[in-house]
C-alpha atoms as a PDB file:
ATOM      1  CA  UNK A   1     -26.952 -31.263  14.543  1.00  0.00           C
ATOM      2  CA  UNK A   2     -27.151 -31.174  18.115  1.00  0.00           C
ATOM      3  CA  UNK A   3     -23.805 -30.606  20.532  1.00  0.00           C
ATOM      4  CA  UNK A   4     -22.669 -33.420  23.169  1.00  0.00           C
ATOM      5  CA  UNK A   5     -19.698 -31.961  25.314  1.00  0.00           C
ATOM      6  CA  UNK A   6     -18.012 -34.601  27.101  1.00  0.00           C
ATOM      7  CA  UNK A   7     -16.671 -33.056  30.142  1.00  0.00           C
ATOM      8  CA  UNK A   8     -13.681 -34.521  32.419  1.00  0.00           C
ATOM      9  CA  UNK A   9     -15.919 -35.600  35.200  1.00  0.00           C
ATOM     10  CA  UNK A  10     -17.926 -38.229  32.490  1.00  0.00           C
ATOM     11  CA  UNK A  11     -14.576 -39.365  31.286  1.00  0.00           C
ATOM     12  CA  UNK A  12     -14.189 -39.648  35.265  1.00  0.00           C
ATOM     13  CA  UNK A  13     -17.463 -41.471  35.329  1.00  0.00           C
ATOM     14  CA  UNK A  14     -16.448 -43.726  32.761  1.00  0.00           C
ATOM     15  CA  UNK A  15     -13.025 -44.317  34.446  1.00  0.00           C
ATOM     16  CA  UNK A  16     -15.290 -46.490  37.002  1.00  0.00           C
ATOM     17  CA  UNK A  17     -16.127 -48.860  34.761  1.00  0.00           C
ATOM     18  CA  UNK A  18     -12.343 -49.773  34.119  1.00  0.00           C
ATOM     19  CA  UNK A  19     -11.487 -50.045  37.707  1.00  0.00           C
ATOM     20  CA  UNK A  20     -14.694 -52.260  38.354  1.00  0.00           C
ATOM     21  CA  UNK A  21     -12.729 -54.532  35.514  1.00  0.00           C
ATOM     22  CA  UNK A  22      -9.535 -54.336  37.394  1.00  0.00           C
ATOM     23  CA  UNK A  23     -11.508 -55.306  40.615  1.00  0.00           C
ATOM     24  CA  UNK A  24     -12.915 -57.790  39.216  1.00  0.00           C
ATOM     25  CA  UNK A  25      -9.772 -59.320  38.042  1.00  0.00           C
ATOM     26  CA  UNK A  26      -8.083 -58.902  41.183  1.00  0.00           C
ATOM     27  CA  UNK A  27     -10.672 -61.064  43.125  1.00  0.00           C
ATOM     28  CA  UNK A  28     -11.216 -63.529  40.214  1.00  0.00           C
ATOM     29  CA  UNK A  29      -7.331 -63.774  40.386  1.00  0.00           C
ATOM     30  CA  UNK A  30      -6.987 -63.586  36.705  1.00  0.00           C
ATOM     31  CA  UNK A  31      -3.973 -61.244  36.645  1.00  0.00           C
ATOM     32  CA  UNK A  32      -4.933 -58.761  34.431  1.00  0.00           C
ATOM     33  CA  UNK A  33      -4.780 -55.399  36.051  1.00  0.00           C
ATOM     34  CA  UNK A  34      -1.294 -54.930  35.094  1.00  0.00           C
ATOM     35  CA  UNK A  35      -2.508 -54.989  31.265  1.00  0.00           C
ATOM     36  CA  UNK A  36      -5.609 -53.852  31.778  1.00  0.00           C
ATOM     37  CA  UNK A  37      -3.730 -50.247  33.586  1.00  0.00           C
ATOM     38  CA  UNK A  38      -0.915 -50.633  30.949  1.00  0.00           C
ATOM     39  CA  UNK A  39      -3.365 -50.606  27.970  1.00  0.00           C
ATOM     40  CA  UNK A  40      -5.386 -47.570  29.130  1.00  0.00           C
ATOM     41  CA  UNK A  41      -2.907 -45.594  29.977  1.00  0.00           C
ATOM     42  CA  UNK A  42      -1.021 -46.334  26.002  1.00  0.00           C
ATOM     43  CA  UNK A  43      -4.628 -46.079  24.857  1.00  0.00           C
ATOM     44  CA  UNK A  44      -4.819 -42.053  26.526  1.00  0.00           C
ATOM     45  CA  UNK A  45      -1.336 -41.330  25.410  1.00  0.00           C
ATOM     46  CA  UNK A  46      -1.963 -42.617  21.860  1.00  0.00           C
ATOM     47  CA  UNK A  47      -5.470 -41.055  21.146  1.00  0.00           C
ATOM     48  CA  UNK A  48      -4.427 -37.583  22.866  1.00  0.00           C
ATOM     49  CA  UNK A  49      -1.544 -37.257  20.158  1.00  0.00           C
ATOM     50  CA  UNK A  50      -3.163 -38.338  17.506  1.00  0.00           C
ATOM     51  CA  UNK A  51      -5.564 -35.956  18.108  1.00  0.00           C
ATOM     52  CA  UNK A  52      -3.593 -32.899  18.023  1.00  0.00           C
ATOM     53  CA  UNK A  53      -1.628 -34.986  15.090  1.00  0.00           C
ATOM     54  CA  UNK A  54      -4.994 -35.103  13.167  1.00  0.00           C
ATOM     55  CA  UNK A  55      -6.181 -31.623  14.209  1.00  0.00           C
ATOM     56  CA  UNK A  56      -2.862 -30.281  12.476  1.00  0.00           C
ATOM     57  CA  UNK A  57      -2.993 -32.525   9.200  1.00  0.00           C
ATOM     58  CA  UNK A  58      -6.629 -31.487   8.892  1.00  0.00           C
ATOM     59  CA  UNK A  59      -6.305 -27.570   9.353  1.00  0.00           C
ATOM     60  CA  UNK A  60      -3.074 -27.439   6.795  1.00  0.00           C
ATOM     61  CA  UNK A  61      -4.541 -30.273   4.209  1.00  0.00           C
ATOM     62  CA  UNK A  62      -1.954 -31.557   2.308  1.00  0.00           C
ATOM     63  CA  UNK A  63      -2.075 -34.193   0.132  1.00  0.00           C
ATOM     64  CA  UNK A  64       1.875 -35.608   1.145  1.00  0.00           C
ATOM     65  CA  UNK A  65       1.063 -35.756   4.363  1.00  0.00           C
ATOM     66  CA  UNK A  66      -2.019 -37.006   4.040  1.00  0.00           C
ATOM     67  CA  UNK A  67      -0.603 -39.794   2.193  1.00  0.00           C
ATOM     68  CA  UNK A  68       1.871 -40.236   4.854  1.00  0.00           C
ATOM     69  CA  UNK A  69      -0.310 -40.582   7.753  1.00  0.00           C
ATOM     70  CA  UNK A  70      -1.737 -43.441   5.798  1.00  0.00           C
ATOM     71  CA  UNK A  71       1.704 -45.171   5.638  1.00  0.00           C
ATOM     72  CA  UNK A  72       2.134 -44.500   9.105  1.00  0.00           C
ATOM     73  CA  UNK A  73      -1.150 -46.691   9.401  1.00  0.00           C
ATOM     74  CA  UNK A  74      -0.774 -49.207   7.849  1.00  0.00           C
ATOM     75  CA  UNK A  75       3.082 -49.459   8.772  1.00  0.00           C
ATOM     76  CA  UNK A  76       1.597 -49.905  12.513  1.00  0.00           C
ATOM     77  CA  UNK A  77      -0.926 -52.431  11.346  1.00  0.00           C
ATOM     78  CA  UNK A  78       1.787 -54.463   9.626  1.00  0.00           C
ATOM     79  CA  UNK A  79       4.028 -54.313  12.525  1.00  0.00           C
ATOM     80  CA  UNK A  80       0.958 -55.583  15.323  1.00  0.00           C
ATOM     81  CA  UNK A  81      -0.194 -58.166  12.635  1.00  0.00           C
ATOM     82  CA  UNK A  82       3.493 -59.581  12.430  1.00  0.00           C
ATOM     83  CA  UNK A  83       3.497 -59.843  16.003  1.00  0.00           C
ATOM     84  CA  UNK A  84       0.343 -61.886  16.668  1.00  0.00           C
ATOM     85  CA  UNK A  85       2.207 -65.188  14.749  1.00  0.00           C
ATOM     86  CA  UNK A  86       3.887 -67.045  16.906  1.00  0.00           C
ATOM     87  CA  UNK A  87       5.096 -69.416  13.921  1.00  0.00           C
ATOM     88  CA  UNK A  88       6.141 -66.890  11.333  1.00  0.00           C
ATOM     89  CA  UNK A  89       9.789 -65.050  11.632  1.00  0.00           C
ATOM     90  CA  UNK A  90       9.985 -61.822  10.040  1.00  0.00           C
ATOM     91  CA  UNK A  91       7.103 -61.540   8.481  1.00  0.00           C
ATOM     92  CA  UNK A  92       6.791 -57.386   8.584  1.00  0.00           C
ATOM     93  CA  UNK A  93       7.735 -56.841   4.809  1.00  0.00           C
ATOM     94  CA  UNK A  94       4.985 -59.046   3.632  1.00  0.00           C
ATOM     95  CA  UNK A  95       2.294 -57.774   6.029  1.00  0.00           C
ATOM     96  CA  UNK A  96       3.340 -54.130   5.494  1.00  0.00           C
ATOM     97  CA  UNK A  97       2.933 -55.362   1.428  1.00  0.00           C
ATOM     98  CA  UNK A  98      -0.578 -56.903   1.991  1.00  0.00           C
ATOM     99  CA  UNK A  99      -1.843 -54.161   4.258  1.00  0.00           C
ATOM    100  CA  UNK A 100      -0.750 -51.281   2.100  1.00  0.00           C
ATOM    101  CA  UNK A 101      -2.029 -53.104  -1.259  1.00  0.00           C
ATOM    102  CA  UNK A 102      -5.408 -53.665   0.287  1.00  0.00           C
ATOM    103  CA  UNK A 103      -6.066 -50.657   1.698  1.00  0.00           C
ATOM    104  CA  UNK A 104      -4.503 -48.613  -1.278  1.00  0.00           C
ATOM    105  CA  UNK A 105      -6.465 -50.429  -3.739  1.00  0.00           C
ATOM    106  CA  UNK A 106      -9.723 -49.613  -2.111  1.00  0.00           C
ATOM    107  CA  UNK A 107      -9.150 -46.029  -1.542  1.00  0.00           C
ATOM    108  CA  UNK A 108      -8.208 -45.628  -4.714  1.00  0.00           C
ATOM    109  CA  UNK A 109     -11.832 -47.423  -5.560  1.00  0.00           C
ATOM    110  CA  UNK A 110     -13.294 -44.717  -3.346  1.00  0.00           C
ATOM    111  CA  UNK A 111     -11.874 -42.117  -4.382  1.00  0.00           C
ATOM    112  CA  UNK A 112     -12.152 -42.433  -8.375  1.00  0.00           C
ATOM    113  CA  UNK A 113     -15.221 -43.620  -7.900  1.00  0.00           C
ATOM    114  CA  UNK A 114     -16.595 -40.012  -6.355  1.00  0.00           C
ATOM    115  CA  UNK A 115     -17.549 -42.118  -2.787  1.00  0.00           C
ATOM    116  CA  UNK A 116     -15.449 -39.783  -0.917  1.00  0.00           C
ATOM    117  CA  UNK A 117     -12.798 -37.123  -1.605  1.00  0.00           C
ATOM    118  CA  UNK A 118      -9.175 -37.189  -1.008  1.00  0.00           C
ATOM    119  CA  UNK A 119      -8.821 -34.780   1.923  1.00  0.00           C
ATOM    120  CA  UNK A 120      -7.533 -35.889   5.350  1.00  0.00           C
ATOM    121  CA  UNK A 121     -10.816 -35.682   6.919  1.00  0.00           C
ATOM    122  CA  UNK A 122     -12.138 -38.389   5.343  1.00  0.00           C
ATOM    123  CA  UNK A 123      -9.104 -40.426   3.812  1.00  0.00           C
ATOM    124  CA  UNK A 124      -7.605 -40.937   7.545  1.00  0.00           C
ATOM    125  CA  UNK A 125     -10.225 -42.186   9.523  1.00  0.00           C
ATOM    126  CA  UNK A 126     -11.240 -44.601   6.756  1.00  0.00           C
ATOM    127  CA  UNK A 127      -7.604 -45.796   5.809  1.00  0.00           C
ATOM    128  CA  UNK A 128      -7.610 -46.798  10.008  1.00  0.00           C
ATOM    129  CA  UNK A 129     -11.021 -48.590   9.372  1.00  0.00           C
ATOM    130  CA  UNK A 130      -9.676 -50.679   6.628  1.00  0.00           C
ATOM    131  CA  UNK A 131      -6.092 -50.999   7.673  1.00  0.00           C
ATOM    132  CA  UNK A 132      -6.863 -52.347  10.907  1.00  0.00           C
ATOM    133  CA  UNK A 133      -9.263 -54.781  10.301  1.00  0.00           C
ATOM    134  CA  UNK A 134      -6.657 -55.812   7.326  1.00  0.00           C
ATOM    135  CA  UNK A 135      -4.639 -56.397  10.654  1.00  0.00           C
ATOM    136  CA  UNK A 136      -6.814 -58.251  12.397  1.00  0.00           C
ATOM    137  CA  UNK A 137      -7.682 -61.009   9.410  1.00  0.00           C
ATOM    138  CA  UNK A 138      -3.666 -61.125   8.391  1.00  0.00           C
ATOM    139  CA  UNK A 139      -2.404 -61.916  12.438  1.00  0.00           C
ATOM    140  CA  UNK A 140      -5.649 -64.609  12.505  1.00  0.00           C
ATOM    141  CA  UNK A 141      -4.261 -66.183   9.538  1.00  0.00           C
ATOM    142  CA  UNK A 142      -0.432 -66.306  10.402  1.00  0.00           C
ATOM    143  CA  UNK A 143      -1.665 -68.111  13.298  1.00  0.00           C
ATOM    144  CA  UNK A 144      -4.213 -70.464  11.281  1.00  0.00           C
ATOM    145  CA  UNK A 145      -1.492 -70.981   8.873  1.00  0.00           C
ATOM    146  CA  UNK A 146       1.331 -72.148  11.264  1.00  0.00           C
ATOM    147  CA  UNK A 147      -1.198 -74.721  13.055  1.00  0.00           C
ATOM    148  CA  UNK A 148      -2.030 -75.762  10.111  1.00  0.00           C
ATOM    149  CA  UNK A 149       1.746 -76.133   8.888  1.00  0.00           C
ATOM    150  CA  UNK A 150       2.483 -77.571  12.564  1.00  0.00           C
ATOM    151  CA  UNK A 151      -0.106 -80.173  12.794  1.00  0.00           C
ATOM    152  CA  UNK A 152      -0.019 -81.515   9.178  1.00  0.00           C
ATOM    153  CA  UNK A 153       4.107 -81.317   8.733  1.00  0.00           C
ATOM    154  CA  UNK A 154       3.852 -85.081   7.935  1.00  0.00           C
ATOM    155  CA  UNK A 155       1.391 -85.009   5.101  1.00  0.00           C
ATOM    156  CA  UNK A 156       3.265 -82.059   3.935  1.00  0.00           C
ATOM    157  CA  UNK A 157       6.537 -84.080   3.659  1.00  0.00           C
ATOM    158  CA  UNK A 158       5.127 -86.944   1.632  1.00  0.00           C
ATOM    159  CA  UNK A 159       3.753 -85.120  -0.730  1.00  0.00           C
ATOM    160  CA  UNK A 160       6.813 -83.494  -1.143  1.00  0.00           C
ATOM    161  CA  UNK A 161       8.514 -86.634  -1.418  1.00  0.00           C
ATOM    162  CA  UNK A 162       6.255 -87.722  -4.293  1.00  0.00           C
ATOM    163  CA  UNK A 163       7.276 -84.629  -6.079  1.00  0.00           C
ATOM    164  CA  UNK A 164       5.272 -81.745  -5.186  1.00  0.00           C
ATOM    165  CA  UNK A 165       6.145 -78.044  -4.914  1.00  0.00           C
ATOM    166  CA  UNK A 166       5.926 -76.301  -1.489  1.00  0.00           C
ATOM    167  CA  UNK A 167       2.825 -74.333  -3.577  1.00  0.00           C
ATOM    168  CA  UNK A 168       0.891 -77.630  -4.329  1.00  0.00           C
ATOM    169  CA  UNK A 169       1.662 -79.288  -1.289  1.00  0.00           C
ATOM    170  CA  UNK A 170       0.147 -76.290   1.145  1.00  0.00           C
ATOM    171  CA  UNK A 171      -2.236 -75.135  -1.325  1.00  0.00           C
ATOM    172  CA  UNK A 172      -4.939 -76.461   1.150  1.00  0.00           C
ATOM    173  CA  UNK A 173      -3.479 -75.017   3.934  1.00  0.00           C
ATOM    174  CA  UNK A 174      -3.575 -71.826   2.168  1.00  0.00           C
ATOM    175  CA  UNK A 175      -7.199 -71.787   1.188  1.00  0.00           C
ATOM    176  CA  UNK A 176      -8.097 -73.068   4.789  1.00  0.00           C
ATOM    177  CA  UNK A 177      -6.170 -70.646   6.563  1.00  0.00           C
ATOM    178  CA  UNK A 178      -7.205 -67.182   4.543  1.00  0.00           C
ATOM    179  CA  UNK A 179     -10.958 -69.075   4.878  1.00  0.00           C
ATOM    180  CA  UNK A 180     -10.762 -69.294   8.648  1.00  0.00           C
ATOM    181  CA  UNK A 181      -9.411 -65.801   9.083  1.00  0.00           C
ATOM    182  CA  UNK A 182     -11.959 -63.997   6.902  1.00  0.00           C
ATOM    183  CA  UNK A 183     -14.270 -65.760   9.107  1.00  0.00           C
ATOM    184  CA  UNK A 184     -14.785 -62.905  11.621  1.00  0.00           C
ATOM    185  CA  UNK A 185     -15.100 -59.931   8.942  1.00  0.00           C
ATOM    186  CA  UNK A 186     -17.871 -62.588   6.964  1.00  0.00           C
ATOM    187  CA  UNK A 187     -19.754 -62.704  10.321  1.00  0.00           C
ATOM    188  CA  UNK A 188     -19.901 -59.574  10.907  1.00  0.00           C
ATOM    189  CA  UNK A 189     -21.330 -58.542   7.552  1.00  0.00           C
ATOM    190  CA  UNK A 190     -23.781 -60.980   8.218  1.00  0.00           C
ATOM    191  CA  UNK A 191     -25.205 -59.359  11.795  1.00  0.00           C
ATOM    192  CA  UNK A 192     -24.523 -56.108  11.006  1.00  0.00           C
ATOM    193  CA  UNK A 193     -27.874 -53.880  11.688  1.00  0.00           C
ATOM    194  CA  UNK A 194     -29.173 -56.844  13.104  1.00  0.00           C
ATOM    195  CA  UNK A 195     -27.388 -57.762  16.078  1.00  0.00           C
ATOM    196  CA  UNK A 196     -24.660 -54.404  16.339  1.00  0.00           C
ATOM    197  CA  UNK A 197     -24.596 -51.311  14.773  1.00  0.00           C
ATOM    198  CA  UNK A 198     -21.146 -50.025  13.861  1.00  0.00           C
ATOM    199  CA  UNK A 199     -19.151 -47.381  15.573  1.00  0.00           C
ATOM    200  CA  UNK A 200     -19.406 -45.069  12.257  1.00  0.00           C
ATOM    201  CA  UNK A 201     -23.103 -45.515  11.752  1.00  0.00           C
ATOM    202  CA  UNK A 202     -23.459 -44.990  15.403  1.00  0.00           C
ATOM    203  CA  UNK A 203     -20.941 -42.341  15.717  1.00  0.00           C
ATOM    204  CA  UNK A 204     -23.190 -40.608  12.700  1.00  0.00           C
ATOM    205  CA  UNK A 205     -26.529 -40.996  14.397  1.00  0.00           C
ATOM    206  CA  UNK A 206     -25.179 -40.213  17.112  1.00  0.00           C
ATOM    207  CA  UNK A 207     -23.903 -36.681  15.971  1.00  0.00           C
ATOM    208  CA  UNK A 208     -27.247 -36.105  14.385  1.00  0.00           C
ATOM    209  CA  UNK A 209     -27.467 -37.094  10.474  1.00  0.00           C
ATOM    210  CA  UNK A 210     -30.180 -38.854   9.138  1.00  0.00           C
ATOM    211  CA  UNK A 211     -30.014 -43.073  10.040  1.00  0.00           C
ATOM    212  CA  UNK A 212     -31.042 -43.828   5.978  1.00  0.00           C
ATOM    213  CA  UNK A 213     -27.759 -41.734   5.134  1.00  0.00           C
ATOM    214  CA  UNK A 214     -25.822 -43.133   7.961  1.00  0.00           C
ATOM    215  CA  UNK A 215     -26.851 -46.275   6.571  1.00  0.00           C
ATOM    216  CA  UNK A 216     -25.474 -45.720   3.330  1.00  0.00           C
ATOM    217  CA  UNK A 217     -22.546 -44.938   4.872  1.00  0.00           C
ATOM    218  CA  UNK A 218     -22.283 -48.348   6.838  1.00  0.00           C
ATOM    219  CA  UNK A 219     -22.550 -50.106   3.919  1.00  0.00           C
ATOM    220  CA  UNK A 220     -19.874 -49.051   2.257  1.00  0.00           C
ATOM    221  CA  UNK A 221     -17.910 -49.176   4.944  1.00  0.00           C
ATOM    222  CA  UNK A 222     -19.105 -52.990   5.030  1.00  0.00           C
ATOM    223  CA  UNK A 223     -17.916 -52.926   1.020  1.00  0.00           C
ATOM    224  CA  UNK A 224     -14.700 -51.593   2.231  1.00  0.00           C
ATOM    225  CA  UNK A 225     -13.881 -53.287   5.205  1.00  0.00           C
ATOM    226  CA  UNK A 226     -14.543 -57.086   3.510  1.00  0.00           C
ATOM    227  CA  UNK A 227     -12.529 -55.799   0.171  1.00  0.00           C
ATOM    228  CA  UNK A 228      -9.087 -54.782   2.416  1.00  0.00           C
ATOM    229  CA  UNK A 229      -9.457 -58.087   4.337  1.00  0.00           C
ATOM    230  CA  UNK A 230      -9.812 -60.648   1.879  1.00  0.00           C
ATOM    231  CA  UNK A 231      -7.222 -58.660  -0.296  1.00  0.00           C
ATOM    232  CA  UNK A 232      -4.738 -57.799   2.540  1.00  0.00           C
ATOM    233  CA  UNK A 233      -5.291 -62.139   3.695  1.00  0.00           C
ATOM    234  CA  UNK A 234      -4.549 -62.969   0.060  1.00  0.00           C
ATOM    235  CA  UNK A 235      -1.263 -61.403  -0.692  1.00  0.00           C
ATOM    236  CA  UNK A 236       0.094 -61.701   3.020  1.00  0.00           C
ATOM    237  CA  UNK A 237      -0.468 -65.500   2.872  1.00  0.00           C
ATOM    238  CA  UNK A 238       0.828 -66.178  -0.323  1.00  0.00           C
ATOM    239  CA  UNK A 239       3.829 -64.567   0.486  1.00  0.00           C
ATOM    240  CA  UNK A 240       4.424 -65.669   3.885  1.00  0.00           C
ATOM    241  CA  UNK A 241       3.824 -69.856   2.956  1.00  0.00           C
ATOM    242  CA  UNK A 242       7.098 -69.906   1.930  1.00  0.00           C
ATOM    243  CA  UNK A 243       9.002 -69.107   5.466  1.00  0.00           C
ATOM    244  CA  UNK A 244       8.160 -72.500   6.127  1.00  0.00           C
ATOM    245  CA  UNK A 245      10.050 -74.169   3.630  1.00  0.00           C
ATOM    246  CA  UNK A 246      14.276 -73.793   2.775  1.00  0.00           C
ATOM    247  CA  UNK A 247      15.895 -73.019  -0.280  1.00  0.00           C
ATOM    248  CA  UNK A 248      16.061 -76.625  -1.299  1.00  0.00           C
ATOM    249  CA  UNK A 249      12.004 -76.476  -0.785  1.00  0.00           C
ATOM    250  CA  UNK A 250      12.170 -78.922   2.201  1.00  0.00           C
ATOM    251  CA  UNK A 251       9.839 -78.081   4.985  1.00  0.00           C
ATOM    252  CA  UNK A 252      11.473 -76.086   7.907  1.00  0.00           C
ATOM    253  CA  UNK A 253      10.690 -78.360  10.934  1.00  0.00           C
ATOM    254  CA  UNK A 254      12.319 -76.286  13.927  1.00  0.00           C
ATOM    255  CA  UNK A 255      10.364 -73.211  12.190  1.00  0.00           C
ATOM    256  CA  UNK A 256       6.998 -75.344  13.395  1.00  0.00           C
ATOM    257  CA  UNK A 257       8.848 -76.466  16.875  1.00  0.00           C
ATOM    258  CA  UNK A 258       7.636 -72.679  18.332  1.00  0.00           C
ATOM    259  CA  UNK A 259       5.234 -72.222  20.823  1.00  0.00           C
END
């Protein structure tokens, strides 16, 4: 396996590429330097202790905290994916639920099923595969679910009016919404190998192992990753539907007033 050292001058190098972005913004007048500094310097803060985090977890291999790191994953995905609705109040509980279901359900797969062991090495990195594109399909369809709430309130409220539970009546707003937001994870099964190749088949190659085996790899990873999703979308918009609608199941009309 051969060695690549990455030195502080080629993170220096690379550096250059971020402030041509910030240039570029700042003559485009597009005002995103101020996010673009902000999330670089979180992103170097973040990955610096998590890497001494990691290196610790690793070197004393513990199953507990193992286990916790994983929480601490997916309670972090939850927390972003709650955030990205702009529709949906307090929906943590049921993302952290969804999250944590789908990703604990498919390690568990994993695991039983011999595909990889239950140390921290591999549990960890794959847990913040999963869990955070989990994240990425629940946020898409908190968001496709409140349009779709917003924009279809009256159809909603007569077929609530002709007797319908808040289930029946958004039951097509459901499938549409978990439909839309699985959209991006579909896709990229679909072009994977063809048009990218993924950051852990590359990051394989990359360190030297054999592209068939890396491949292997990749693919469950693509197994994995469109699992968690559609799992994770299920649960978390199943239980969130119901925010929109009161005790008395009427349909909660300043809930869909938010922009």
């Amino acid at each position: 396996m051969s060695e690549h050292n990455i030195t502080n001058g080629s993170l220096a190098f690379a550096l250059v590429l971020v402030l041509v972005a910030i240039v570029v913004s700042y003559r485009e007048k597009l005002a995103l330097e101020k996010e673009i500094i902000w999330s670089i310097c979180r992103a170097v803060v973040q990955l610096v202790i998590v890497g001494y985090v990691l290196k610790y977890i690793f070197n004393v291999n513990h199953a507990v905290l193992t286990l916790l790191m994983v929480l601490f994953i997916c309670f972090n995905a939850a927390w972003n994916a709650q955030k990205r609705s702009k529709y949906i109040d307090k929906a943590f509980t049921s993302s952290f639920i969804a999250i944590t279901t789908g990703t604990a359900l498919t390690l568990a797969v994993l695991v039983f099923s011999g595909s990889i062991s239950f140390t921290p090495m591999q549990v960890i990195p794959i847990s913040g595969m999963i869990a955070g594109n989990a994240m990425v399909a629940v946020g898409l369809c908190y968001n496709n679910l409140g349009q779709r709430f917003r924009s279809e309130q009256q159809q909603i409220q007569e077929k609530l009016s002709l007797g319908a539970t808040p289930k029946m009546a958004s039951a097509r707003l459901i499938r549409e919404s978990i439909r839309a937001s699985l959209i991006p994870t579909v896709d990229s099964a679909k072009t994977v190998g063809l048009v990218s190749l993924p950051g852990m088949m590359s990051g394989l190659i990359f360190a030297g192992i054999d592209p068939v085996k890396a491949i292997k790899y990749q693919i469950m990873v693509t197994f994995m990753l469109l699992s968690t999703a559609s799992l994770s979308t299920i649960i978390g918009c199943y239980l969130t539907y119901r925010k929109f609608y009161n005790a008395r199941h009427q349909l909660v009309v300043t809930q869909l007033k938010k922009s």
